[in-house]
N, C-alpha and C. Protein backbone atom coordinates (compact mmCIF):
# COMPACT_ATOMS: atom_id res chain seq x y z
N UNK A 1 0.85 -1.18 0.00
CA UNK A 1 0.00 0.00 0.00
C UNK A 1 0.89 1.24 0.00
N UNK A 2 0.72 2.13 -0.58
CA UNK A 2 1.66 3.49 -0.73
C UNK A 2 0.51 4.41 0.02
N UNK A 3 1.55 5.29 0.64
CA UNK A 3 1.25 6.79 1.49
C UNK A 3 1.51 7.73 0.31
N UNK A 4 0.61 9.03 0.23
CA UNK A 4 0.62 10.07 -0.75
C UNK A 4 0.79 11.39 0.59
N UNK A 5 1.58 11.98 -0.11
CA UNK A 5 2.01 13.11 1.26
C UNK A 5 2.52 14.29 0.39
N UNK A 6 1.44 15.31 0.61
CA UNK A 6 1.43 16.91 -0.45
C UNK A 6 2.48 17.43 0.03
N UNK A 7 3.06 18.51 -1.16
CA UNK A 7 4.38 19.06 -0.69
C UNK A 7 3.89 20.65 -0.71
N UNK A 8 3.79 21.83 0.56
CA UNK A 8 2.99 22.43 0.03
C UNK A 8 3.96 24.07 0.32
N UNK A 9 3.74 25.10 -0.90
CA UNK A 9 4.64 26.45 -0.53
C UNK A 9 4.64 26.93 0.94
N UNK A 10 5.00 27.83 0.86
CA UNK A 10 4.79 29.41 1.68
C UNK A 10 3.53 29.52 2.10
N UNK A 11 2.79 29.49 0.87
CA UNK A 11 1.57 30.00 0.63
C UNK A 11 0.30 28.86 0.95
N UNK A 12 1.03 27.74 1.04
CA UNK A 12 -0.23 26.24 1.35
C UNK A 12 -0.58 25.94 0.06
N UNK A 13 -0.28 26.35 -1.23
CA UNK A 13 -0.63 25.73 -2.14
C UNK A 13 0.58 24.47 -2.98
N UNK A 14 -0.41 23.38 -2.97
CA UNK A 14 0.64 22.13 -3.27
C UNK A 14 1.10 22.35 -4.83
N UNK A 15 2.22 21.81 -4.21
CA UNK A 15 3.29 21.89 -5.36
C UNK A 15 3.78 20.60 -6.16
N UNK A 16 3.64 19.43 -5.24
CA UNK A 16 4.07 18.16 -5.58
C UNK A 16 3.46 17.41 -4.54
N UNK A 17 3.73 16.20 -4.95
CA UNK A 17 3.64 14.95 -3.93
C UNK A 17 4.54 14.15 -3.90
N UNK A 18 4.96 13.18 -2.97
CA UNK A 18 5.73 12.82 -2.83
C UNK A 18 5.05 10.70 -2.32
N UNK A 19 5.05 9.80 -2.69
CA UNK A 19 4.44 8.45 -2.53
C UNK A 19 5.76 7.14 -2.32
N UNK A 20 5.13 7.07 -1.00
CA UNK A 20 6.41 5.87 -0.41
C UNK A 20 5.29 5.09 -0.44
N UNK A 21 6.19 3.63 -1.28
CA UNK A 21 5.68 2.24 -1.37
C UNK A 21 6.45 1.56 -0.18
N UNK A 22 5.41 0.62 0.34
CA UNK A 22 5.21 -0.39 1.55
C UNK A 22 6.85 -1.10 1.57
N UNK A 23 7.70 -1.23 0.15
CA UNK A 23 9.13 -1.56 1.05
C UNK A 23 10.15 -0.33 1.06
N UNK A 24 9.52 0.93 1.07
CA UNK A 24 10.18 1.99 1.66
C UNK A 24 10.57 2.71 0.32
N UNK A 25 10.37 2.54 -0.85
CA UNK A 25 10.97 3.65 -1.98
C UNK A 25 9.86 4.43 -2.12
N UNK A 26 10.34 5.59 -2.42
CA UNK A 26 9.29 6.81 -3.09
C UNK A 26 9.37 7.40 -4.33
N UNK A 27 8.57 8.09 -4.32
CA UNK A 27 8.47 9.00 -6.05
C UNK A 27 7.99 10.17 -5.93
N UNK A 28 8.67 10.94 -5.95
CA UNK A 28 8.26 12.52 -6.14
C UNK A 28 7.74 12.60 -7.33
N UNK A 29 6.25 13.80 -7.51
CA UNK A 29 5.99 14.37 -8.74
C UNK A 29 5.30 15.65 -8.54
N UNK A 30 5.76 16.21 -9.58
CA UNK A 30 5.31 17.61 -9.49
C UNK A 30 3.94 17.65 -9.60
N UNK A 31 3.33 18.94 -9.64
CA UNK A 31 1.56 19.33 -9.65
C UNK A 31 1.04 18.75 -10.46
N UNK A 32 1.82 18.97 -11.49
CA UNK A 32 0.68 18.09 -12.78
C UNK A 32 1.11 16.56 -12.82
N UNK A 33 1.33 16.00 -11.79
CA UNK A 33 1.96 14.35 -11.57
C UNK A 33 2.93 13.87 -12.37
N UNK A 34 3.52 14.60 -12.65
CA UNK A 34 5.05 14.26 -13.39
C UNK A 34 6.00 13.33 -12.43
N UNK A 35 6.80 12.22 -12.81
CA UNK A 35 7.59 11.82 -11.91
C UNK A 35 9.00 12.78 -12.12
N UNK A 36 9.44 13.59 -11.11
CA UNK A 36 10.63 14.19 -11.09
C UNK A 36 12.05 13.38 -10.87
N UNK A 37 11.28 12.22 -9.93
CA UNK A 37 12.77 11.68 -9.27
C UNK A 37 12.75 10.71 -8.70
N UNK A 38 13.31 9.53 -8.20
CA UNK A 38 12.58 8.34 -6.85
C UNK A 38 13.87 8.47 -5.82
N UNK A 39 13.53 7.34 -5.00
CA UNK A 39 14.30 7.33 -3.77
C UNK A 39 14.29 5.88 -3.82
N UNK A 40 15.52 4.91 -3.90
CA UNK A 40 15.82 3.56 -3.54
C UNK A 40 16.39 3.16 -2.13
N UNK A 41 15.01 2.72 -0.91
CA UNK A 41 15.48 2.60 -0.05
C UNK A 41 16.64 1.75 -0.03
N UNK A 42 16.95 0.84 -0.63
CA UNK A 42 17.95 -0.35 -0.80
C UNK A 42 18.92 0.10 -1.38
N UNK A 43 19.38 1.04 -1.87
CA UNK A 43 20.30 1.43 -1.84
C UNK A 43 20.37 2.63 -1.64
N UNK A 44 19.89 3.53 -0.51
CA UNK A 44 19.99 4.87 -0.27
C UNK A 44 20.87 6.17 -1.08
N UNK A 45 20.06 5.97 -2.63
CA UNK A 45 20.13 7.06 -3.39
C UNK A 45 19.12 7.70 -3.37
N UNK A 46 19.13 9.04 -3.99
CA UNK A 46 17.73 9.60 -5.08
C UNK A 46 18.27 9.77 -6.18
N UNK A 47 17.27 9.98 -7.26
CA UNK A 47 17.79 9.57 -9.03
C UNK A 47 16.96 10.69 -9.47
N UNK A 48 17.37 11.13 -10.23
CA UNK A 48 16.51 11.79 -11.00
C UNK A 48 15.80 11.12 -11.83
N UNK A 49 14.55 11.71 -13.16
CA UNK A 49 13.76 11.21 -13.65
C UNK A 49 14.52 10.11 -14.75
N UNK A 50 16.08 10.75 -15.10
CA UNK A 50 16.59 9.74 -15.95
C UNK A 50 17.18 8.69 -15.21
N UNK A 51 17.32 8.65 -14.35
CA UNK A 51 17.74 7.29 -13.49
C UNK A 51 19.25 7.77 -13.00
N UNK A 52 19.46 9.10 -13.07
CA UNK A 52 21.26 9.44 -12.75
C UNK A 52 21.01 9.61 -11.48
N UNK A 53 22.01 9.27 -10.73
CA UNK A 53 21.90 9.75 -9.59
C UNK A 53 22.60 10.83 -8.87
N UNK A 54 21.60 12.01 -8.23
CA UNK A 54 21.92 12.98 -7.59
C UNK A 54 22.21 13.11 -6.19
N UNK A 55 21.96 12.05 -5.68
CA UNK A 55 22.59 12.68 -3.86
C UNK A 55 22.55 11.12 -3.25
N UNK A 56 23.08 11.03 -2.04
CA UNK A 56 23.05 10.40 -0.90
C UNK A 56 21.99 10.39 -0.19
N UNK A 57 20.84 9.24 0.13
CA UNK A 57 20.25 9.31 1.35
C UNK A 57 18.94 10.09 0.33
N UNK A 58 18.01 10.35 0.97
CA UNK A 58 16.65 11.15 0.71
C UNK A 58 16.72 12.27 0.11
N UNK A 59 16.84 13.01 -0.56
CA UNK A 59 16.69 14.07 -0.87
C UNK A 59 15.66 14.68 -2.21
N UNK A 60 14.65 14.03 -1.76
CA UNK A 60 13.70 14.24 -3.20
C UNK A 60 13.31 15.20 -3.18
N UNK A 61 13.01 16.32 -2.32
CA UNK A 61 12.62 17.42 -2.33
C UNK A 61 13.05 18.45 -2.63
N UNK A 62 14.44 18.09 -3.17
CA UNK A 62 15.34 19.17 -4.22
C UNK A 62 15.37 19.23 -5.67
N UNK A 63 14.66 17.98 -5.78
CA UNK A 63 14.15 17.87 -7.44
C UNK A 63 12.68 18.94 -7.74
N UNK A 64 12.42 19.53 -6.65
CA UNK A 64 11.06 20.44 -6.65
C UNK A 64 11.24 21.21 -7.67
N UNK A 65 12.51 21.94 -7.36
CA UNK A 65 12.78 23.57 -8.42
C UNK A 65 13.89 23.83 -8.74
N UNK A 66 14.73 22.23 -9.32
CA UNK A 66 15.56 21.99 -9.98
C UNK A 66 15.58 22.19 -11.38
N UNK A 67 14.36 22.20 -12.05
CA UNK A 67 13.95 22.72 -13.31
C UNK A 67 13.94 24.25 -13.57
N UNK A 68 13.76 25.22 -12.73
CA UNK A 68 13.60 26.49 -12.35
C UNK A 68 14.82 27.26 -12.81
């Protein structure tokens, strides 16, 4: 079962979501449900949408306004 958990401004208006599946990976996507990026609990990366990987450990929430 996956958790859906809004990502929301300043202002309270959501910007993304963010969905962890039951063995711990997630998927960020922007407003219009784009996948931006995931998170492999099993191997504690995050990737971007092409599968490169950008950081150590969790950090999906920097793929927000990385396009920007």
């Amino acid at each position: 079962m996956s958790v859906k958990t809004n990502i929301k401004d300043f202002y309270g208006r959501v910007i993304g979501t963010v969905v962890e599946e039951s063995n711990g990976d997630k998927t960020i996507k922007d407003f219009y449900g784009r996948p931006l990026g995931y998170y492999k609990k099993g191997r504690n990366v995050t990737t971007d949408f092409y599968g490169r990987v950008v950081a150590s450990g969790d950090q999906l929430t920097m793929l927000l306004n990385s396009g920007k």
